[in-house]
PDB file of N, CA and C in Angstrom:
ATOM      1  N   UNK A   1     -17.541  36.181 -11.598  1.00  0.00           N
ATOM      2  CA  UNK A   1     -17.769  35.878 -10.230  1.00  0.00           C
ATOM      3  C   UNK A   1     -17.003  36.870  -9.381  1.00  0.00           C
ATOM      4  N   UNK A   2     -17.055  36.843  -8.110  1.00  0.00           N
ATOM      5  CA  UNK A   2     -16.691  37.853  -7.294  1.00  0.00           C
ATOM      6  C   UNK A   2     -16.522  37.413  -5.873  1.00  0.00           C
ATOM      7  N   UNK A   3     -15.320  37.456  -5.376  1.00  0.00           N
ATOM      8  CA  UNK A   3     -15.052  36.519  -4.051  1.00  0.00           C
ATOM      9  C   UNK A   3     -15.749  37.575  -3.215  1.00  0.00           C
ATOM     10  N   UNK A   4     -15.961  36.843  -1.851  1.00  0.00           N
ATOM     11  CA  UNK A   4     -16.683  37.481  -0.505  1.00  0.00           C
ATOM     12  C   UNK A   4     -15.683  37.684   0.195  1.00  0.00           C
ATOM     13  N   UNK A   5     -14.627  36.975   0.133  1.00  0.00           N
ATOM     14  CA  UNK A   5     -13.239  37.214   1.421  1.00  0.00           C
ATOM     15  C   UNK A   5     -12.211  36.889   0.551  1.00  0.00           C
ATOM     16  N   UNK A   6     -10.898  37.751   1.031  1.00  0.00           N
ATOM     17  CA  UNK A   6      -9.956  36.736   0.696  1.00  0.00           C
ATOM     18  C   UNK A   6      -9.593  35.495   0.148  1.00  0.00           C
ATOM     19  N   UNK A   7      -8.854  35.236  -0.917  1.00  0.00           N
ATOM     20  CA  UNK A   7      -9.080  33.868  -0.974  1.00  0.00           C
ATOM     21  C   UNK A   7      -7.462  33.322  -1.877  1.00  0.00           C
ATOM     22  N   UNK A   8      -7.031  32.294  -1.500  1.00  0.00           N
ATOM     23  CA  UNK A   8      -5.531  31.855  -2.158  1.00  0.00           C
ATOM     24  C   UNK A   8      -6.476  30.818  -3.807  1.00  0.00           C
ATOM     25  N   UNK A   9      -5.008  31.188  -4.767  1.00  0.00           N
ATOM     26  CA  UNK A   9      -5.311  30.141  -5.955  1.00  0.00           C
ATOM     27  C   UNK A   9      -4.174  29.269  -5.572  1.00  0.00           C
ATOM     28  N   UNK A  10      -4.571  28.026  -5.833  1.00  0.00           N
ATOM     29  CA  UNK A  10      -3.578  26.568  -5.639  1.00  0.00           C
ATOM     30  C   UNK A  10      -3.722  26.147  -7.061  1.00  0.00           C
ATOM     31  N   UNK A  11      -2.346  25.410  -7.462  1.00  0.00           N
ATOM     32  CA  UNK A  11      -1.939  24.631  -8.402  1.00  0.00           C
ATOM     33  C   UNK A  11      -2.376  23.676  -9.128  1.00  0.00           C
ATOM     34  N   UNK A  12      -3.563  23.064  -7.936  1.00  0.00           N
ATOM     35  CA  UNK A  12      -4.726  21.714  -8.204  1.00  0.00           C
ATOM     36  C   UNK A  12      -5.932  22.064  -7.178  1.00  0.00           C
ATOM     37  N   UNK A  13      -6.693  21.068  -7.660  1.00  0.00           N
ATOM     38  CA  UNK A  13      -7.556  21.501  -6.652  1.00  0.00           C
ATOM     39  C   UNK A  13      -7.503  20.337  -5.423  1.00  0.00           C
ATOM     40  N   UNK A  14      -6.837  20.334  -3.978  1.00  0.00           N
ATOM     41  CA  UNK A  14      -6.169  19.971  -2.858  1.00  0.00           C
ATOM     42  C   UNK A  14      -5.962  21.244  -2.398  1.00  0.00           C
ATOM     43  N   UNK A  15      -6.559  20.771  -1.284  1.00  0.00           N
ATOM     44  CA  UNK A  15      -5.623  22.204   0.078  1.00  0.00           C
ATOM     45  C   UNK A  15      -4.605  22.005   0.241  1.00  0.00           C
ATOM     46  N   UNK A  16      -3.612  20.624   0.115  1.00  0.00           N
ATOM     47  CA  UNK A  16      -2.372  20.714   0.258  1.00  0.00           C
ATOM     48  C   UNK A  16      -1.569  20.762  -0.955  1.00  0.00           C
ATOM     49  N   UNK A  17      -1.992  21.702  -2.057  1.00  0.00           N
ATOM     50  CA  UNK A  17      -1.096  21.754  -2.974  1.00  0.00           C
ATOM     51  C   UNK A  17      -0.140  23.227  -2.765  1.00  0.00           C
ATOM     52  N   UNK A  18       0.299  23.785  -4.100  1.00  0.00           N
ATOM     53  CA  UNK A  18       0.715  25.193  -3.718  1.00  0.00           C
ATOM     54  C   UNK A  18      -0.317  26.340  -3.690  1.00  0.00           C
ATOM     55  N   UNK A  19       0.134  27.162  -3.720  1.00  0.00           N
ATOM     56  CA  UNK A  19      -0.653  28.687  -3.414  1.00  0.00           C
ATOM     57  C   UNK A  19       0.589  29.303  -4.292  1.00  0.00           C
ATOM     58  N   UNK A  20      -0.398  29.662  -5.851  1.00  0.00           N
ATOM     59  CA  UNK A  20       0.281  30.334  -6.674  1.00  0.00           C
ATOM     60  C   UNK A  20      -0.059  31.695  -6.712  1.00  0.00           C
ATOM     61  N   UNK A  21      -1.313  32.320  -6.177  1.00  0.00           N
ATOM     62  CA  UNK A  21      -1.763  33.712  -6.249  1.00  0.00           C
ATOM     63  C   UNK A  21      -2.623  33.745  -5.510  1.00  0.00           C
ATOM     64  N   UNK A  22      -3.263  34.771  -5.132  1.00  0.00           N
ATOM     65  CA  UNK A  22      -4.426  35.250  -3.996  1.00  0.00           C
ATOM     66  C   UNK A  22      -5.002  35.939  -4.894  1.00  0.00           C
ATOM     67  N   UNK A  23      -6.770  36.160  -4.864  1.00  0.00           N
ATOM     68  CA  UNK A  23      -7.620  36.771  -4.570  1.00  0.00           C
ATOM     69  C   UNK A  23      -7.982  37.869  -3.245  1.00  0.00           C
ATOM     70  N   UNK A  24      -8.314  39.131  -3.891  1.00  0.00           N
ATOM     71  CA  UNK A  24      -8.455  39.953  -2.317  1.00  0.00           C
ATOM     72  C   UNK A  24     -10.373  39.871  -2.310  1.00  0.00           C
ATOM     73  N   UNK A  25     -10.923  40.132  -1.625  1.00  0.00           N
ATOM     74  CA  UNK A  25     -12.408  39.963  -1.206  1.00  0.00           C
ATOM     75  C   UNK A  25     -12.794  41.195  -2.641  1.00  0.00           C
ATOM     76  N   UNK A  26     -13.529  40.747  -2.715  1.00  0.00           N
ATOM     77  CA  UNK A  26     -14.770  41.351  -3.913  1.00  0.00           C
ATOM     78  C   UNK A  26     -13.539  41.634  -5.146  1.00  0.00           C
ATOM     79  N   UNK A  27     -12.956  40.703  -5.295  1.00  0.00           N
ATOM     80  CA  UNK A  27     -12.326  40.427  -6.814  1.00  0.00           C
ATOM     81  C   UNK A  27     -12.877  39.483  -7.808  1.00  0.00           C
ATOM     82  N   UNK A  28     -12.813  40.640  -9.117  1.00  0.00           N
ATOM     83  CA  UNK A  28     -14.110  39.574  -9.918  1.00  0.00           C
ATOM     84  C   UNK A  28     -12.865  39.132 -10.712  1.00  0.00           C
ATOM     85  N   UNK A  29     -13.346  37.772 -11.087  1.00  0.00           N
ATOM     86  CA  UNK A  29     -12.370  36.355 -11.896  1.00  0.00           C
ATOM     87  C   UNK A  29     -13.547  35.906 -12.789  1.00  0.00           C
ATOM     88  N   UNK A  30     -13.063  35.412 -13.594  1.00  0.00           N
ATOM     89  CA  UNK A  30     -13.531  34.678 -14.575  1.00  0.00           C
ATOM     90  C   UNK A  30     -13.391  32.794 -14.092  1.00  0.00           C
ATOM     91  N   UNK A  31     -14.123  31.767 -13.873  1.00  0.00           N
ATOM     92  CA  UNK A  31     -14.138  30.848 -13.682  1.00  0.00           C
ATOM     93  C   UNK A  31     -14.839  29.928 -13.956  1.00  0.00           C
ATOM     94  N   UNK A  32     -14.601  28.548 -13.947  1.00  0.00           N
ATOM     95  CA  UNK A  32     -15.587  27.433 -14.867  1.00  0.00           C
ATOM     96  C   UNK A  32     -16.048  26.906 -13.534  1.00  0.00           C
ATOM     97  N   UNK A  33     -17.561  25.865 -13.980  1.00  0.00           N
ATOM     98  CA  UNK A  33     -17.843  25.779 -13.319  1.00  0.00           C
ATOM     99  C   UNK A  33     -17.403  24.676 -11.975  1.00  0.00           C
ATOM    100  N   UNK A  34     -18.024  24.050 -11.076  1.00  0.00           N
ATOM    101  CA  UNK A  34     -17.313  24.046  -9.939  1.00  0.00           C
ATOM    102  C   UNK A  34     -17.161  22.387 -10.200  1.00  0.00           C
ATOM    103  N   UNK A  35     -16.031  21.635  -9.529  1.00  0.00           N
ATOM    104  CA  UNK A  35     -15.980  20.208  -9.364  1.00  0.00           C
ATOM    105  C   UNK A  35     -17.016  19.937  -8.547  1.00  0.00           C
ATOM    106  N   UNK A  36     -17.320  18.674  -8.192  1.00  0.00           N
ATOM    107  CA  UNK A  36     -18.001  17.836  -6.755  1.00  0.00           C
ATOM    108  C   UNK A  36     -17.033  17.985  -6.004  1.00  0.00           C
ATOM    109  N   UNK A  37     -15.542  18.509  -5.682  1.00  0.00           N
ATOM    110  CA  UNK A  37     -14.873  18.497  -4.656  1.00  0.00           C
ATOM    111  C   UNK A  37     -14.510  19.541  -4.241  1.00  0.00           C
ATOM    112  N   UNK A  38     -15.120  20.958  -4.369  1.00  0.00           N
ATOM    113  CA  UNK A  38     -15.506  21.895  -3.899  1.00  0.00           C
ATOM    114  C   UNK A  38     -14.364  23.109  -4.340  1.00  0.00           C
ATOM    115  N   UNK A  39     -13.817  22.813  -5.577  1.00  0.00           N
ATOM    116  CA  UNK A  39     -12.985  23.687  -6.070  1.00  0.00           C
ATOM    117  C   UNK A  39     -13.562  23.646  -7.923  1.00  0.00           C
ATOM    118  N   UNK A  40     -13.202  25.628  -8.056  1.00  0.00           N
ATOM    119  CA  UNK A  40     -13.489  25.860  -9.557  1.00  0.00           C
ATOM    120  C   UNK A  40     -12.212  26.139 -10.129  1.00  0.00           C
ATOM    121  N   UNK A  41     -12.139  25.680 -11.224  1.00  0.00           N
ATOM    122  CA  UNK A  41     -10.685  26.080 -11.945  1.00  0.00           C
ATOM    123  C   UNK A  41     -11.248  27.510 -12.386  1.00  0.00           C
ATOM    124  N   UNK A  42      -9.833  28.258 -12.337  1.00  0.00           N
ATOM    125  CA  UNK A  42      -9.920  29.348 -12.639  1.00  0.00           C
ATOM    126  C   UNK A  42      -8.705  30.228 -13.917  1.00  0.00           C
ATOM    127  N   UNK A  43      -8.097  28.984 -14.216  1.00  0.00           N
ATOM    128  CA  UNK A  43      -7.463  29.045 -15.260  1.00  0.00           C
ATOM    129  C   UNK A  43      -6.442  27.579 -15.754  1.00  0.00           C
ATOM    130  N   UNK A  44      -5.418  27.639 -16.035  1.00  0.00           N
ATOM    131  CA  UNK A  44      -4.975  26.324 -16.625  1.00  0.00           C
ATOM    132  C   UNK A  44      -4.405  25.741 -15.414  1.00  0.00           C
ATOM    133  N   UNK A  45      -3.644  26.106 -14.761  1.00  0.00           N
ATOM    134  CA  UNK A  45      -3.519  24.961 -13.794  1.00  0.00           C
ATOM    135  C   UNK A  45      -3.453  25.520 -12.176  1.00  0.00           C
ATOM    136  N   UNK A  46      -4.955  26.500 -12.197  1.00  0.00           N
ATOM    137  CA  UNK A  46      -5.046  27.208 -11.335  1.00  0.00           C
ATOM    138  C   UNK A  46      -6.556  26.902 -10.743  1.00  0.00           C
ATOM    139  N   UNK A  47      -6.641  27.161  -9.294  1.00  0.00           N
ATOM    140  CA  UNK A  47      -7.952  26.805  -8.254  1.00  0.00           C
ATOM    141  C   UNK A  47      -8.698  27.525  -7.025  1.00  0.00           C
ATOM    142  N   UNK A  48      -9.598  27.448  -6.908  1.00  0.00           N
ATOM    143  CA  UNK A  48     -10.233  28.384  -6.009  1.00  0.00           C
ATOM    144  C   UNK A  48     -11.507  27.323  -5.288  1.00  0.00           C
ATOM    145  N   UNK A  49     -11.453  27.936  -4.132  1.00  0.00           N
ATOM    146  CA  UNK A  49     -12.523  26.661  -3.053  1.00  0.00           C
ATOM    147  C   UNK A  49     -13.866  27.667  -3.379  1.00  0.00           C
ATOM    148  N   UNK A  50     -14.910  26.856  -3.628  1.00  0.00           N
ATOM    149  CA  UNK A  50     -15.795  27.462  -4.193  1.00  0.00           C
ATOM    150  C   UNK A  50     -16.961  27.710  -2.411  1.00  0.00           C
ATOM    151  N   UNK A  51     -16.010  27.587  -1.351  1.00  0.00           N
ATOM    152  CA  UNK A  51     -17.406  27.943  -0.045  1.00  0.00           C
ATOM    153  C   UNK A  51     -16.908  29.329  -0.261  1.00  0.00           C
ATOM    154  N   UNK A  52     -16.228  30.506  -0.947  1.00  0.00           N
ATOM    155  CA  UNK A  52     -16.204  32.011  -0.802  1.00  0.00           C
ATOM    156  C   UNK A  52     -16.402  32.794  -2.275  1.00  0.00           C
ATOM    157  N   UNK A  53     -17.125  31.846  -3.069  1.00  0.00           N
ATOM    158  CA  UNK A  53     -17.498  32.187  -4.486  1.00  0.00           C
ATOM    159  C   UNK A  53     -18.752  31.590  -4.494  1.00  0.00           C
ATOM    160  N   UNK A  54     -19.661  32.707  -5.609  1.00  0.00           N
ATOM    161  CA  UNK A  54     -20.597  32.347  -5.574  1.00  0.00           C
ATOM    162  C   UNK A  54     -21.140  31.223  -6.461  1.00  0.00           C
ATOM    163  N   UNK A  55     -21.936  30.515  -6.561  1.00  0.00           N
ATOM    164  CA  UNK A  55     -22.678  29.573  -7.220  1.00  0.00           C
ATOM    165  C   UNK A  55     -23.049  30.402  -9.053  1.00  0.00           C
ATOM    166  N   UNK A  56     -22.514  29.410  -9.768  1.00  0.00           N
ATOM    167  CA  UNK A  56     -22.836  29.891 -10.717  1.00  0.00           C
ATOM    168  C   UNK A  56     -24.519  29.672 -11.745  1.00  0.00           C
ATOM    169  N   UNK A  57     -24.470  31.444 -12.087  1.00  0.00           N
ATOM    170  CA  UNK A  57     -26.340  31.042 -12.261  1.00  0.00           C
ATOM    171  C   UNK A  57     -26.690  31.316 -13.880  1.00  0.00           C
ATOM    172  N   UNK A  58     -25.526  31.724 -14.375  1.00  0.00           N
ATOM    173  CA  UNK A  58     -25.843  31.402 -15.907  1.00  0.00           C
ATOM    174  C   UNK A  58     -24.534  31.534 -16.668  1.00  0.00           C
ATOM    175  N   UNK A  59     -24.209  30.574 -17.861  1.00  0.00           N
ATOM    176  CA  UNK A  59     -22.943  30.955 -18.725  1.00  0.00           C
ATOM    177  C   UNK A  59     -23.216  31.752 -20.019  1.00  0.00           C
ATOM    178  N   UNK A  60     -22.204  32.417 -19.905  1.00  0.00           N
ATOM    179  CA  UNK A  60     -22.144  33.088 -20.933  1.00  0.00           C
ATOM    180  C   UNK A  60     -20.887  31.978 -22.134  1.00  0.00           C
ATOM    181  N   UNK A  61     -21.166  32.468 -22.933  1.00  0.00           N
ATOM    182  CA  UNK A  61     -20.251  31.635 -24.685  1.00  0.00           C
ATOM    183  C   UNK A  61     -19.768  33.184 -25.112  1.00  0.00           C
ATOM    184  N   UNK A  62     -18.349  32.790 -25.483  1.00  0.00           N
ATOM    185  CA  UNK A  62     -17.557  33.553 -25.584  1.00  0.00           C
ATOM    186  C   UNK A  62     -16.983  32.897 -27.006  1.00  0.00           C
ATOM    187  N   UNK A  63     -17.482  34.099 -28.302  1.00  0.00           N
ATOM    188  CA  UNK A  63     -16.809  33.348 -29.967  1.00  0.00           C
ATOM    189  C   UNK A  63     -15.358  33.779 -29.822  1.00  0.00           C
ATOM    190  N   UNK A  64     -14.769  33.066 -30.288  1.00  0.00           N
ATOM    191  CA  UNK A  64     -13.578  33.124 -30.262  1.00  0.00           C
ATOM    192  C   UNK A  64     -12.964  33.581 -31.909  1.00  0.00           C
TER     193      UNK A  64
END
């Protein structure tokens, strides 16, 4: 995925949690897909508001 603007990672997904890292605009991340409460995790205990990311339109499987 690839942000459109700026964008902060929080701790949970809440606007009032912390802000552990930023995204700068057209930074591509790796992310799952999105809650009903308008945030995608983007790693273990990391979050991103999904109104400046795009909608996801196919997964890829990754063998481990």
């Amino acid at each position: 995925m690839t942000t459109t603007v700026g964008i902060t990672i929080r701790n949970a997904p809440r606007t009032e949690c912390a802000t552990v890292a930023a995204y700068a605009c057209d930074q591509r991340f790796r992310g799952w897909a999105a809650s009903g409460n308008g945030r995608r995790q983007v790693g273990s205990v990391r979050y991103v508001t999904t109104r400046y990311t795009p909608r996801a339109t196919r997964v890829t499987c990754l063998n481990s």
